[in-house]
C-alpha atoms as a PDB file:
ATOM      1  CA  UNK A   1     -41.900  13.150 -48.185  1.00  0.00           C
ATOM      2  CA  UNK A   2     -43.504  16.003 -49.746  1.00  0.00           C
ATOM      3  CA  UNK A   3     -47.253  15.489 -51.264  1.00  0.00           C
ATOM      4  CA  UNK A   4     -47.992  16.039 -55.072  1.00  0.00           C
ATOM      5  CA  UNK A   5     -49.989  19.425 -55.972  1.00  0.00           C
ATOM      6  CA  UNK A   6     -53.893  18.852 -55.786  1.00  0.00           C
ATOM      7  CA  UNK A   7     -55.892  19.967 -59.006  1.00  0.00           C
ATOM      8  CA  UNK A   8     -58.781  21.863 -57.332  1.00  0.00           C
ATOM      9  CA  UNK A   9     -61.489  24.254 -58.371  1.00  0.00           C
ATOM     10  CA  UNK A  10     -61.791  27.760 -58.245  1.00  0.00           C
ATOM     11  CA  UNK A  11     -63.506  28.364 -54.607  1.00  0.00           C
ATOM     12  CA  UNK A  12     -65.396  31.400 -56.106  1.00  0.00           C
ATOM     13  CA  UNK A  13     -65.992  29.462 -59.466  1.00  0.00           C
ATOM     14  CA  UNK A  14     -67.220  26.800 -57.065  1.00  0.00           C
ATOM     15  CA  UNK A  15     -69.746  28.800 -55.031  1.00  0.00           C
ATOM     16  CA  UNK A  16     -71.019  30.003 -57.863  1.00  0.00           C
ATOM     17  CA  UNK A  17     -72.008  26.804 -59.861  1.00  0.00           C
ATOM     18  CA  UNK A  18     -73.232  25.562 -56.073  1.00  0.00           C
ATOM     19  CA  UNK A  19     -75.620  29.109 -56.376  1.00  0.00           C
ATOM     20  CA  UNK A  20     -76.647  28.235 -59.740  1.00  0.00           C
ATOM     21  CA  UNK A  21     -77.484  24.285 -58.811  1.00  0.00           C
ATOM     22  CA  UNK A  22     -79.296  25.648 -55.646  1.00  0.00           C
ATOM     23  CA  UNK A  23     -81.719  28.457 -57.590  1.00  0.00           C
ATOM     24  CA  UNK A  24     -82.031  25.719 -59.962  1.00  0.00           C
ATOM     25  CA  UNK A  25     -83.368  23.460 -57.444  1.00  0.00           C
ATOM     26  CA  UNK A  26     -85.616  26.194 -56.674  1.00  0.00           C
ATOM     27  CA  UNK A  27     -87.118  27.034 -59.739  1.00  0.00           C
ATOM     28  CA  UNK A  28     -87.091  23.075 -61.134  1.00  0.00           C
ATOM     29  CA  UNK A  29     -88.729  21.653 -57.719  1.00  0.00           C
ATOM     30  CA  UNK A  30     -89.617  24.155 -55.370  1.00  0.00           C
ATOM     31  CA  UNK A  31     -87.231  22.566 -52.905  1.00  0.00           C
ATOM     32  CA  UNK A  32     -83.590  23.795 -52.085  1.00  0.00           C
ATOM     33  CA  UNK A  33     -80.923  21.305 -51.135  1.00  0.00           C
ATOM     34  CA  UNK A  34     -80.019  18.908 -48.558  1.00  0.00           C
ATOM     35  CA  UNK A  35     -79.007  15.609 -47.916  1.00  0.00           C
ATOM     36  CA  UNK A  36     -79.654  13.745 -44.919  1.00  0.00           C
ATOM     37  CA  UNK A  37     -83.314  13.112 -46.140  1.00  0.00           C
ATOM     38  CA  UNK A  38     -82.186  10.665 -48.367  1.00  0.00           C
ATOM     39  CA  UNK A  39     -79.904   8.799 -45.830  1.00  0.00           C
ATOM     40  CA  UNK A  40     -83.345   8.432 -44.039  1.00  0.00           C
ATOM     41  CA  UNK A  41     -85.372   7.509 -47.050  1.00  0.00           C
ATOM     42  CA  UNK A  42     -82.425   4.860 -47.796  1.00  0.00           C
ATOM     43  CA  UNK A  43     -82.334   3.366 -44.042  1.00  0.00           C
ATOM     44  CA  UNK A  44     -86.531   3.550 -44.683  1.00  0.00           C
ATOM     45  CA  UNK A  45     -86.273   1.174 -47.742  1.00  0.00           C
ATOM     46  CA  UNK A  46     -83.454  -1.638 -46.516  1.00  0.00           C
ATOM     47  CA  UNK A  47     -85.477  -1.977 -42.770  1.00  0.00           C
ATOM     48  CA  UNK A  48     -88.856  -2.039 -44.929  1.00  0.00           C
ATOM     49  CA  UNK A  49     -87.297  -5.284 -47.243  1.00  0.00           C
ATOM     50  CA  UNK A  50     -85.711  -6.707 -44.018  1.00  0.00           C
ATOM     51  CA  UNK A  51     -88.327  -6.670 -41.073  1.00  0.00           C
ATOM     52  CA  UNK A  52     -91.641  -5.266 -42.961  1.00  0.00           C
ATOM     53  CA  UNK A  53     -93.686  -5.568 -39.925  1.00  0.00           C
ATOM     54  CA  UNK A  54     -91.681  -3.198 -37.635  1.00  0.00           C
ATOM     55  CA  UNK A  55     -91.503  -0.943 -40.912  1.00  0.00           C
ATOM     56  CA  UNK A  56     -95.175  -0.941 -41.019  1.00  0.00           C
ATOM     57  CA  UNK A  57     -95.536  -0.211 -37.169  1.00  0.00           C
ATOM     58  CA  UNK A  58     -92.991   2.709 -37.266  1.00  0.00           C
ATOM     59  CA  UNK A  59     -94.181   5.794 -38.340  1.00  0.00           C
ATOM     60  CA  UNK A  60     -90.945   7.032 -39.542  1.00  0.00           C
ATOM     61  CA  UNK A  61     -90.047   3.978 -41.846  1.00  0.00           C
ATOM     62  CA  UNK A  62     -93.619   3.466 -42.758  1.00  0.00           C
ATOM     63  CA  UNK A  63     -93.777   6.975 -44.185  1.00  0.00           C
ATOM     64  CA  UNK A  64     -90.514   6.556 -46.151  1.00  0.00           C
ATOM     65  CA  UNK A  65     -88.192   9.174 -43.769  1.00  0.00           C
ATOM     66  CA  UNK A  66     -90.822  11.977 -44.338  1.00  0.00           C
ATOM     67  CA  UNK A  67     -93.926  13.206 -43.386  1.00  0.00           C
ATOM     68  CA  UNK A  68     -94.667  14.003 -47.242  1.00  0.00           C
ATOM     69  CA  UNK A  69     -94.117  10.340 -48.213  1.00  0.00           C
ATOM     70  CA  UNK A  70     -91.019   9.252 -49.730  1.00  0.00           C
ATOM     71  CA  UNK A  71     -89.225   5.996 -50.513  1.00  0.00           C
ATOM     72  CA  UNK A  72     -86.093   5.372 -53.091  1.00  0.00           C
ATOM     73  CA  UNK A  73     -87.600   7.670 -56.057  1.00  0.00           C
ATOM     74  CA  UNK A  74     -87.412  10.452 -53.867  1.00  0.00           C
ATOM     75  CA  UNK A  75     -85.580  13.533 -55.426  1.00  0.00           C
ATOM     76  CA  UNK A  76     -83.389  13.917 -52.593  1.00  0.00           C
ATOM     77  CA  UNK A  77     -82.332  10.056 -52.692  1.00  0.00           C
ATOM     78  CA  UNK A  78     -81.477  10.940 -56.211  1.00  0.00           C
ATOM     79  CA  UNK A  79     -79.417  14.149 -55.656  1.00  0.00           C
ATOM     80  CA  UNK A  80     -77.355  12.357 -53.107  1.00  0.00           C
ATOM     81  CA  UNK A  81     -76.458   9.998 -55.893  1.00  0.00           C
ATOM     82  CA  UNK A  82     -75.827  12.259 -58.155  1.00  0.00           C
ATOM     83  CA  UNK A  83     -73.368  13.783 -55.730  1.00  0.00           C
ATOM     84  CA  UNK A  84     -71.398  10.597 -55.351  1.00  0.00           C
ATOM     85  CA  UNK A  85     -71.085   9.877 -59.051  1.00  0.00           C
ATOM     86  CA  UNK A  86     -70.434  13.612 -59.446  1.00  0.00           C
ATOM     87  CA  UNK A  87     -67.316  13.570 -57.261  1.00  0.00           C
ATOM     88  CA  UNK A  88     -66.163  10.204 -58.640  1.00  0.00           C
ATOM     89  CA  UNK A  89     -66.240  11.703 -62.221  1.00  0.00           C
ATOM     90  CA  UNK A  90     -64.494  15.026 -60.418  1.00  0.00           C
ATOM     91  CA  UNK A  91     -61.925  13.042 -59.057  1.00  0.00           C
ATOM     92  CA  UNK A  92     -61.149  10.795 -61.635  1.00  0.00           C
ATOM     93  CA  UNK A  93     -60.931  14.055 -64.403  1.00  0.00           C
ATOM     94  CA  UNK A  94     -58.326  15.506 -61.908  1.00  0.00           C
ATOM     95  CA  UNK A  95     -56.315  12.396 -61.126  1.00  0.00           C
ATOM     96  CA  UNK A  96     -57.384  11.924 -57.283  1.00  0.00           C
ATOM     97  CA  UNK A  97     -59.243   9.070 -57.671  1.00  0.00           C
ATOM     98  CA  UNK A  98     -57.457   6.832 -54.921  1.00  0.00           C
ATOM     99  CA  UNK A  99     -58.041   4.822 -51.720  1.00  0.00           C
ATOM    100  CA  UNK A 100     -57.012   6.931 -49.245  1.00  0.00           C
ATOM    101  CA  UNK A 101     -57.245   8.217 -45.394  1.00  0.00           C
ATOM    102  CA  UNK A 102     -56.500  12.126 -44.710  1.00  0.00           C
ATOM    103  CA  UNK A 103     -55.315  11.879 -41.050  1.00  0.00           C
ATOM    104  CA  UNK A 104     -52.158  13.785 -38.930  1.00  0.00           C
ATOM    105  CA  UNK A 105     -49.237  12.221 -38.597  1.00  0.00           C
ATOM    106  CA  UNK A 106     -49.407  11.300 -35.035  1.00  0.00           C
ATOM    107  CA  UNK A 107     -52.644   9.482 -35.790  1.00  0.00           C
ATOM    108  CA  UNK A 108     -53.053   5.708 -36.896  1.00  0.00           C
ATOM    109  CA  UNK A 109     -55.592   4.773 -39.359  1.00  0.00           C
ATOM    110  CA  UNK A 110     -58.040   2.910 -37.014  1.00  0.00           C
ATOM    111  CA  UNK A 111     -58.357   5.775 -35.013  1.00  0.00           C
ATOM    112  CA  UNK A 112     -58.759   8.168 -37.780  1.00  0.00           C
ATOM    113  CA  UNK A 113     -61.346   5.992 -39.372  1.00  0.00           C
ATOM    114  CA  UNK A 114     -63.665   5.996 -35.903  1.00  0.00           C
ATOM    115  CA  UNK A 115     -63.176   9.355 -35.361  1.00  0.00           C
ATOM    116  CA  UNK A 116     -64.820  10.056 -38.528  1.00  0.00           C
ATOM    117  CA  UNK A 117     -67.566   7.114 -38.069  1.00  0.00           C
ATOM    118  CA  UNK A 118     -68.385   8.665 -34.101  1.00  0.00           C
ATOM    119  CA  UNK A 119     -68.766  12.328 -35.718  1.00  0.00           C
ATOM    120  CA  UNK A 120     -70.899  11.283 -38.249  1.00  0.00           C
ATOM    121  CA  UNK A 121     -73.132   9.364 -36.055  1.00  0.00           C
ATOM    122  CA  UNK A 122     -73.290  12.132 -33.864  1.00  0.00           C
ATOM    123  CA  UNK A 123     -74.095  14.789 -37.027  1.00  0.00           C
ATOM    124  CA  UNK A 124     -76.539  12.498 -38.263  1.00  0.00           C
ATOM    125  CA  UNK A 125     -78.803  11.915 -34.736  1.00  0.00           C
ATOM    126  CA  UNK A 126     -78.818  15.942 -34.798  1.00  0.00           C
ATOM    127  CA  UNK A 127     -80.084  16.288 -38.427  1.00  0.00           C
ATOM    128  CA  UNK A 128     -82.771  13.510 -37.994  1.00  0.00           C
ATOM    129  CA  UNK A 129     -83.518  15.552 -34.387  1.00  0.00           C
ATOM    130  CA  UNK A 130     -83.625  18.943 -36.398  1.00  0.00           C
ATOM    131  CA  UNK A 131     -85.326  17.767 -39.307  1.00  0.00           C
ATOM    132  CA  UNK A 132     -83.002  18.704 -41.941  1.00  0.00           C
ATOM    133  CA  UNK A 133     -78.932  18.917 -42.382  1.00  0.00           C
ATOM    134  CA  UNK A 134     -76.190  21.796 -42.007  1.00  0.00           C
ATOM    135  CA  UNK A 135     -76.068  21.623 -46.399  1.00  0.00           C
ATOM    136  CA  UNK A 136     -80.413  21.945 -45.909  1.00  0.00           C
ATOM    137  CA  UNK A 137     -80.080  24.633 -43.287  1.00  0.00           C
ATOM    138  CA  UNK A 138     -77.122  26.973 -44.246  1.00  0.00           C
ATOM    139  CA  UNK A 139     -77.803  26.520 -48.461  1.00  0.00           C
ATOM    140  CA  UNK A 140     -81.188  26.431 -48.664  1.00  0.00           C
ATOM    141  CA  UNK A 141     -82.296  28.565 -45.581  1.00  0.00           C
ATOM    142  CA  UNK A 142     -79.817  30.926 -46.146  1.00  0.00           C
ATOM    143  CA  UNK A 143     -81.377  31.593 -50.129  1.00  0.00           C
ATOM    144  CA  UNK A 144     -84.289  32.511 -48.626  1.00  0.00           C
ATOM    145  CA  UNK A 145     -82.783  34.401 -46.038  1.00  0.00           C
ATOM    146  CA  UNK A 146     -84.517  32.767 -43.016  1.00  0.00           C
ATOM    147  CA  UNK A 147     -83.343  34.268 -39.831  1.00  0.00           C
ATOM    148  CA  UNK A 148     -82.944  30.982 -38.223  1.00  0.00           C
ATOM    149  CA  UNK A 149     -80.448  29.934 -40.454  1.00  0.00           C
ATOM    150  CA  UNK A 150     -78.148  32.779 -40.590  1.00  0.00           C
ATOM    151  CA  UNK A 151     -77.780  32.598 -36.602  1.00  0.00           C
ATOM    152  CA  UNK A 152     -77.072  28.905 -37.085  1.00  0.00           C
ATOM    153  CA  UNK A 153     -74.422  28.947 -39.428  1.00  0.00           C
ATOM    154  CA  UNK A 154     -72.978  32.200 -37.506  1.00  0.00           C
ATOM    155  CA  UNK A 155     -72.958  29.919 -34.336  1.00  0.00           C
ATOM    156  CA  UNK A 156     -72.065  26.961 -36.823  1.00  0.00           C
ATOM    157  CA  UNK A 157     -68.762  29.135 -38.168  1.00  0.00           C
ATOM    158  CA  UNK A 158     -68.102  30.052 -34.078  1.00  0.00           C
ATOM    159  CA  UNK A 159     -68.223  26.727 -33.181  1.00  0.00           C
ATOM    160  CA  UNK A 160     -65.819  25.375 -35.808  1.00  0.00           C
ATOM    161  CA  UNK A 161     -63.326  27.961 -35.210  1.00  0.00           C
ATOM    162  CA  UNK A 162     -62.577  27.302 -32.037  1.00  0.00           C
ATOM    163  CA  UNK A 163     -62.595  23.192 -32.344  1.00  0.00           C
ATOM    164  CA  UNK A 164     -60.087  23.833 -35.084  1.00  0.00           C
ATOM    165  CA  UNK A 165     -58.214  25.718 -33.016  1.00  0.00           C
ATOM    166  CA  UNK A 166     -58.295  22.565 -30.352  1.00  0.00           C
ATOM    167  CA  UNK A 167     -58.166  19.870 -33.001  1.00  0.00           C
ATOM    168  CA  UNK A 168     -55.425  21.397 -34.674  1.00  0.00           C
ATOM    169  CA  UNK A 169     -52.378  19.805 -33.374  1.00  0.00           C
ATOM    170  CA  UNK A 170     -53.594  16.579 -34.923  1.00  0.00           C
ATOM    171  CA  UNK A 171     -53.062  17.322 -38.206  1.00  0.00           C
ATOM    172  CA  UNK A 172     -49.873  18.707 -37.992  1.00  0.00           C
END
């Protein structure tokens, strides 16, 4: 069964419109991108309406997720939701809007779907451990041309080519 054609951007358009959102971050807020500060600022708010007390006696929830104060009206709790409704208006202009789970052949569903679950978990203990994300580090430390994050995205890039080379079979 052979899949239908995917509508899909430019790459280069794409990279630069990302450029152009990210120096517009910039200049707008004096922040660059990222996104897992807003996962923390969300997690911050829904443990601070369910169990106040051990909000109030944790100095992560108790400060919102940052040490520069946050909560929901945080600009990086909006940008994430901009992203979502972005994509679902992308998606829905292109005609991919559709419940879906992109897994090999020779993998079921289930699987697929904890897969996904486990490497998120694991992504998101190492972002709240490094104190920003891969988009935070590579977009926005790269702009400014920090040393720190060219070697991790070069180690980043290393890293995913040879896991794709391991991981590969999967998918086919």
């Amino acid at each position: 069964m052979s899949r239908p054609v995917e509508r899909y951007w430019n790459p280069y358009a794409g990279g630069v419109v990302l450029g152009l959102v990210l120096l517009a971050a910039f200049v707008m807020f004096g922040r660059g991108l990222g996104a897992s500060g807003a996962a923390v600022r969300v997690a911050a708010a829904a443990v601070g309406s369910v169990a106040p007390g051990h909000a109030a006696g944790n100095a992560v929830y108790r400060a919102g997720g940052d040490d520069e104060g946050g909560g929901l009206a945080n600009w990086l709790v909006i940008e994430v939701a901009g992203m979502m409704v972005g994509g679902a208006v992308s998606a829905a202009l292109a005609g991919r809007w559709r419940r879906t789970v992109e897994k090999g052949v020779g993998v079921r569903t289930g699987l697929r779907v904890a897969y996904a679950f486990a490497g998120g978990a694991v992504m998101a203990v190492g972002a709240r451990l490094a104190r920003g994300c891969t988009s935070g580090q590579a977009l926005s430390g790269g702009a400014v041309l920090a040393l720190g994050s060219w070697a991790f995205m070069l180690a980043l890039f290393v890293s995913a080519y040879a896991a794709a080379r391991i991981t590969r079979r999967q998918w086919s």
